[in-house]
N, C-alpha and C. Protein backbone atom coordinates (compact mmCIF):
# COMPACT_ATOMS: atom_id res chain seq x y z
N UNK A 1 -39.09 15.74 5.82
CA UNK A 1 -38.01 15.73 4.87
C UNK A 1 -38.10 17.02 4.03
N UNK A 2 -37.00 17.90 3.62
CA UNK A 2 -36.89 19.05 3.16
C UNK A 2 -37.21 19.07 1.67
N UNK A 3 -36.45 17.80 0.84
CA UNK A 3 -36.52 17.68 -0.28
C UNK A 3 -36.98 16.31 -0.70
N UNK A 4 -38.04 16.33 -1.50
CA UNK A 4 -38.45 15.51 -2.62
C UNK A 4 -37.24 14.38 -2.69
N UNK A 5 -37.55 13.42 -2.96
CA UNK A 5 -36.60 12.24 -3.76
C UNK A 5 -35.91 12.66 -4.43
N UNK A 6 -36.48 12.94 -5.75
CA UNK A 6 -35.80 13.12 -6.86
C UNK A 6 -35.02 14.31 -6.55
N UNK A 7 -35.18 15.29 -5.95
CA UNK A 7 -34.25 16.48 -5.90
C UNK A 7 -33.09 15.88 -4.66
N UNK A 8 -33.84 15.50 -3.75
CA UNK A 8 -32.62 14.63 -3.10
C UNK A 8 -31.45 14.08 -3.82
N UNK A 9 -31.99 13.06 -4.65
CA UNK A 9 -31.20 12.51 -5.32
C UNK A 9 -30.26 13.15 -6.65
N UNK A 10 -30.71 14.50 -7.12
CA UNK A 10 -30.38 15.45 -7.96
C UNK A 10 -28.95 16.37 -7.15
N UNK A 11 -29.32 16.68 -5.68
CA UNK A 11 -28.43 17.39 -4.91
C UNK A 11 -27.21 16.76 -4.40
N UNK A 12 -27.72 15.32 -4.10
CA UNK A 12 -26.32 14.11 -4.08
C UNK A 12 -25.65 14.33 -5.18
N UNK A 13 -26.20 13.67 -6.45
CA UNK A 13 -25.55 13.21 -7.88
C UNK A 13 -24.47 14.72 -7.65
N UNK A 14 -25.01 15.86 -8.00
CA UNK A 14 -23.95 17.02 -8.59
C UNK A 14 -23.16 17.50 -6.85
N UNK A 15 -23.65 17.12 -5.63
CA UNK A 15 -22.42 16.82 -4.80
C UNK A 15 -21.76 16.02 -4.96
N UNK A 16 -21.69 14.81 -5.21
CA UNK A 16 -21.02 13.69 -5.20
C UNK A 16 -19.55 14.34 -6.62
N UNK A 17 -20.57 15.30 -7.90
CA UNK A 17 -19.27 14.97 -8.75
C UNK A 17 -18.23 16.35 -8.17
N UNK A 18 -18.75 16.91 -7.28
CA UNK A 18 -18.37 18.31 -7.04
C UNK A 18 -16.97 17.93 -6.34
N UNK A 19 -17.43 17.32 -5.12
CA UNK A 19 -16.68 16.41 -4.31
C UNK A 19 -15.59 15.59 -4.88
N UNK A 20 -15.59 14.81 -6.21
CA UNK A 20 -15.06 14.23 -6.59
C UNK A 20 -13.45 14.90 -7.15
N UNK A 21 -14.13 15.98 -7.72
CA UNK A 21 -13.27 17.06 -8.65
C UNK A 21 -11.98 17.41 -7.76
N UNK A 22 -12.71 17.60 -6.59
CA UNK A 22 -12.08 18.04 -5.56
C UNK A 22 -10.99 17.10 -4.98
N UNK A 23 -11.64 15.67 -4.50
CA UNK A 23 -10.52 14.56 -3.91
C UNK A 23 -9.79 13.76 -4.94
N UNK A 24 -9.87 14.05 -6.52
CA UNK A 24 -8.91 13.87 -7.58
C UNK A 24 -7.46 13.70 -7.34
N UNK A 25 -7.59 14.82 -7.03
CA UNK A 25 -5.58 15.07 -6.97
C UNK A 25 -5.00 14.69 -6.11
N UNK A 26 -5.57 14.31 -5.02
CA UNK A 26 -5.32 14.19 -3.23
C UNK A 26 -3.95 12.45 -3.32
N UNK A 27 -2.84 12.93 -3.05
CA UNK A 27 -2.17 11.70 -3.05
C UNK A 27 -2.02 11.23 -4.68
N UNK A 28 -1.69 12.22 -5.72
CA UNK A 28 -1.14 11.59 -7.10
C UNK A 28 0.52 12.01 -7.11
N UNK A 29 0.59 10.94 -7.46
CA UNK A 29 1.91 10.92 -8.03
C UNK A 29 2.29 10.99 -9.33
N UNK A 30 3.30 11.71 -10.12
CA UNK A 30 3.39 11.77 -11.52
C UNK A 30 4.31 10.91 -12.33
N UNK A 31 4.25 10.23 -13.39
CA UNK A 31 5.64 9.16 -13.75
C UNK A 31 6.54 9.74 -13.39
N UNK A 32 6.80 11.25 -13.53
CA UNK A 32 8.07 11.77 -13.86
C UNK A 32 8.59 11.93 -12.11
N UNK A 33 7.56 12.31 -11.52
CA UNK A 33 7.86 12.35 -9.87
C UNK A 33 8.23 10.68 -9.27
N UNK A 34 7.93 9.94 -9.83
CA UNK A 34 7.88 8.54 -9.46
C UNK A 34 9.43 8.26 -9.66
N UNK A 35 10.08 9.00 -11.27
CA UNK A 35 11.20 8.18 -11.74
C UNK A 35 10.81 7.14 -12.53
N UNK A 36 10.01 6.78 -13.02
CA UNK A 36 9.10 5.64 -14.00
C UNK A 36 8.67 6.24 -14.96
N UNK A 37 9.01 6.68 -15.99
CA UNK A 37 8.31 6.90 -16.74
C UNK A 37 8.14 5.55 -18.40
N UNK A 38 6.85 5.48 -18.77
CA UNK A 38 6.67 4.52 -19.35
C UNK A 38 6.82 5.23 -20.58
N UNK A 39 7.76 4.69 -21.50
CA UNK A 39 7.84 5.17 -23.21
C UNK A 39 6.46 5.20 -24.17
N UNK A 40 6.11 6.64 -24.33
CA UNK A 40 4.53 6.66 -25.05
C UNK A 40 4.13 7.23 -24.28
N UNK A 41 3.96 7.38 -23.30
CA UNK A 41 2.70 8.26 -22.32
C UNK A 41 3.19 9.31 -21.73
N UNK A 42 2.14 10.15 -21.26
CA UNK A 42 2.88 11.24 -20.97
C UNK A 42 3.52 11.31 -19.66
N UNK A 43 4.75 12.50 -18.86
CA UNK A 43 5.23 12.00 -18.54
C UNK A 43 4.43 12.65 -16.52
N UNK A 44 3.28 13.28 -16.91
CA UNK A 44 2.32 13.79 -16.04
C UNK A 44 1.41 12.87 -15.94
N UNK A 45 1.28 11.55 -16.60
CA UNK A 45 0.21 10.66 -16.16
C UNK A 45 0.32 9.84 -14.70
N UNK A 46 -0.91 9.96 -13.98
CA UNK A 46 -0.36 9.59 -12.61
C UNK A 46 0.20 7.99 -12.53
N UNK A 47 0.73 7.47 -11.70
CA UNK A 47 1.15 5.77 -11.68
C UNK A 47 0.39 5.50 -11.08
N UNK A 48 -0.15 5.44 -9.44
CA UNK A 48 -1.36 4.64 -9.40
C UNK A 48 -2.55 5.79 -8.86
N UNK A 49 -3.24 6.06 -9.78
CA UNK A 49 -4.93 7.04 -9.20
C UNK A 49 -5.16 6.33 -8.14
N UNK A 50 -5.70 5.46 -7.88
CA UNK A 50 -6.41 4.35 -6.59
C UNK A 50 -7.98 5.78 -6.89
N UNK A 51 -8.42 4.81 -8.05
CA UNK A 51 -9.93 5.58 -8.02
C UNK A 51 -11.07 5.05 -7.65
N UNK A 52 -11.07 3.72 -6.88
CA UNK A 52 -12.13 3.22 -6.43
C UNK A 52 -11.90 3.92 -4.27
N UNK A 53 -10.84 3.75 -4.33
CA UNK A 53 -10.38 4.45 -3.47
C UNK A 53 -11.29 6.18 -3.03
N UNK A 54 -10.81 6.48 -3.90
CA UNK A 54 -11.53 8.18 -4.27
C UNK A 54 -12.70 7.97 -4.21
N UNK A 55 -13.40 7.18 -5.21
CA UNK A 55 -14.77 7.20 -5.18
C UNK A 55 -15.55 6.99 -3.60
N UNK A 56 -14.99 5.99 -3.13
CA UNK A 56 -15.19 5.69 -1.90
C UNK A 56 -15.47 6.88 -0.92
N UNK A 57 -13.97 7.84 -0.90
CA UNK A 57 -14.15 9.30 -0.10
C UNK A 57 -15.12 9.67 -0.47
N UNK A 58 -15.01 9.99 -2.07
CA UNK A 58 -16.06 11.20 -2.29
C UNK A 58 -17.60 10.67 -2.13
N UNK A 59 -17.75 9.43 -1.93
CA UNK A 59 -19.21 9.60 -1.31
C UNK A 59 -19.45 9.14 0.03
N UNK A 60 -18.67 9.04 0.94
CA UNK A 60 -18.57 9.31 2.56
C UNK A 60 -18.88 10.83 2.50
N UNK A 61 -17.94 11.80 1.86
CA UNK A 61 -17.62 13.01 2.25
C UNK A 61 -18.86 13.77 1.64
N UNK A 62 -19.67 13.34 0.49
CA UNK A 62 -20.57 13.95 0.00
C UNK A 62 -21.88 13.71 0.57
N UNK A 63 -22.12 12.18 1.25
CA UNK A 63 -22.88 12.15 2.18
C UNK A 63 -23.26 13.21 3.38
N UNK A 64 -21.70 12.90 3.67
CA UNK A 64 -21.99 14.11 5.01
C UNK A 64 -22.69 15.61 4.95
N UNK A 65 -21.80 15.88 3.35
CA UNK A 65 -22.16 17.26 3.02
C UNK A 65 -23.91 17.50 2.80
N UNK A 66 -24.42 16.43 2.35
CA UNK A 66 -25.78 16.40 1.95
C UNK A 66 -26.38 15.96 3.25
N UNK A 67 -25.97 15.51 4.19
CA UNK A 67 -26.86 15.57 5.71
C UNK A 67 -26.72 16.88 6.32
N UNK A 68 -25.76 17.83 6.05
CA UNK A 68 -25.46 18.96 6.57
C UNK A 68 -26.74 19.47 6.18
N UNK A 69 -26.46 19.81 4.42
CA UNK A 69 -27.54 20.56 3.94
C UNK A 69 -28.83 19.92 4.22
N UNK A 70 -29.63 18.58 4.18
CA UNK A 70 -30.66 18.34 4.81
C UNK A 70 -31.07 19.08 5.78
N UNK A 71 -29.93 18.81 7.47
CA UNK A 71 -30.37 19.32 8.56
C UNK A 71 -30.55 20.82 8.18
N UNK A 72 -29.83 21.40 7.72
CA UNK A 72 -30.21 22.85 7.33
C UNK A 72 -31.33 23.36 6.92
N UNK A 73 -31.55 22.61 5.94
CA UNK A 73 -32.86 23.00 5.26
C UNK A 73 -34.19 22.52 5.38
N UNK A 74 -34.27 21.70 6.83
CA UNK A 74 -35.04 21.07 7.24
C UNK A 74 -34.95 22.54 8.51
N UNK A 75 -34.00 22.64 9.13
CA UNK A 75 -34.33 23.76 10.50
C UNK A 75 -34.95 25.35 9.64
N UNK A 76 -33.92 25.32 8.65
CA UNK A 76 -34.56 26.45 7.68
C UNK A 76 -35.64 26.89 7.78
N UNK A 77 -36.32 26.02 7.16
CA UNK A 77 -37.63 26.13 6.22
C UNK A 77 -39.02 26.29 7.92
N UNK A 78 -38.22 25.72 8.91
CA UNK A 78 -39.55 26.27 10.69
C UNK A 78 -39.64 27.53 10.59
């Protein structure tokens, strides 16, 4: 194994939010793009995030990214 636990787990955590930042926007819709807009809020607030949704991607997708870098830095370091 290339990395320690804890750095393992250090290189996930700040992939995972990197990743996240990233699959945010993916599929938002805006009130004002919707035609809904709710009186009081703004009119750029999305209608439905689906953020358990997201979360979901972003740690499939951050997984992967962190097996990449494993295998890498496991062939690396021969």
């Amino acid at each position: 194994m290339p990395f320690s636990t804890p750095m393992s787990l250090a290189i996930f955590f700040v992939t995972w939010f990197i990743v996240l930042f990233a699959v945010l926007p993916f599929g938002v819709k805006s009130q004002r793009e919707s035609g809904d807009v709710t009186e009081g809020t703004d009119p750029g607030a999305p209608v439905a995030p689906r953020l358990l949704v997201k979360a979901l991607w972003t740690t499939v997708i951050a997984a992967a990214a962190f097996a990449a870098l494993s295998i890498f830095a496991h062939f690396a370091e021969s």
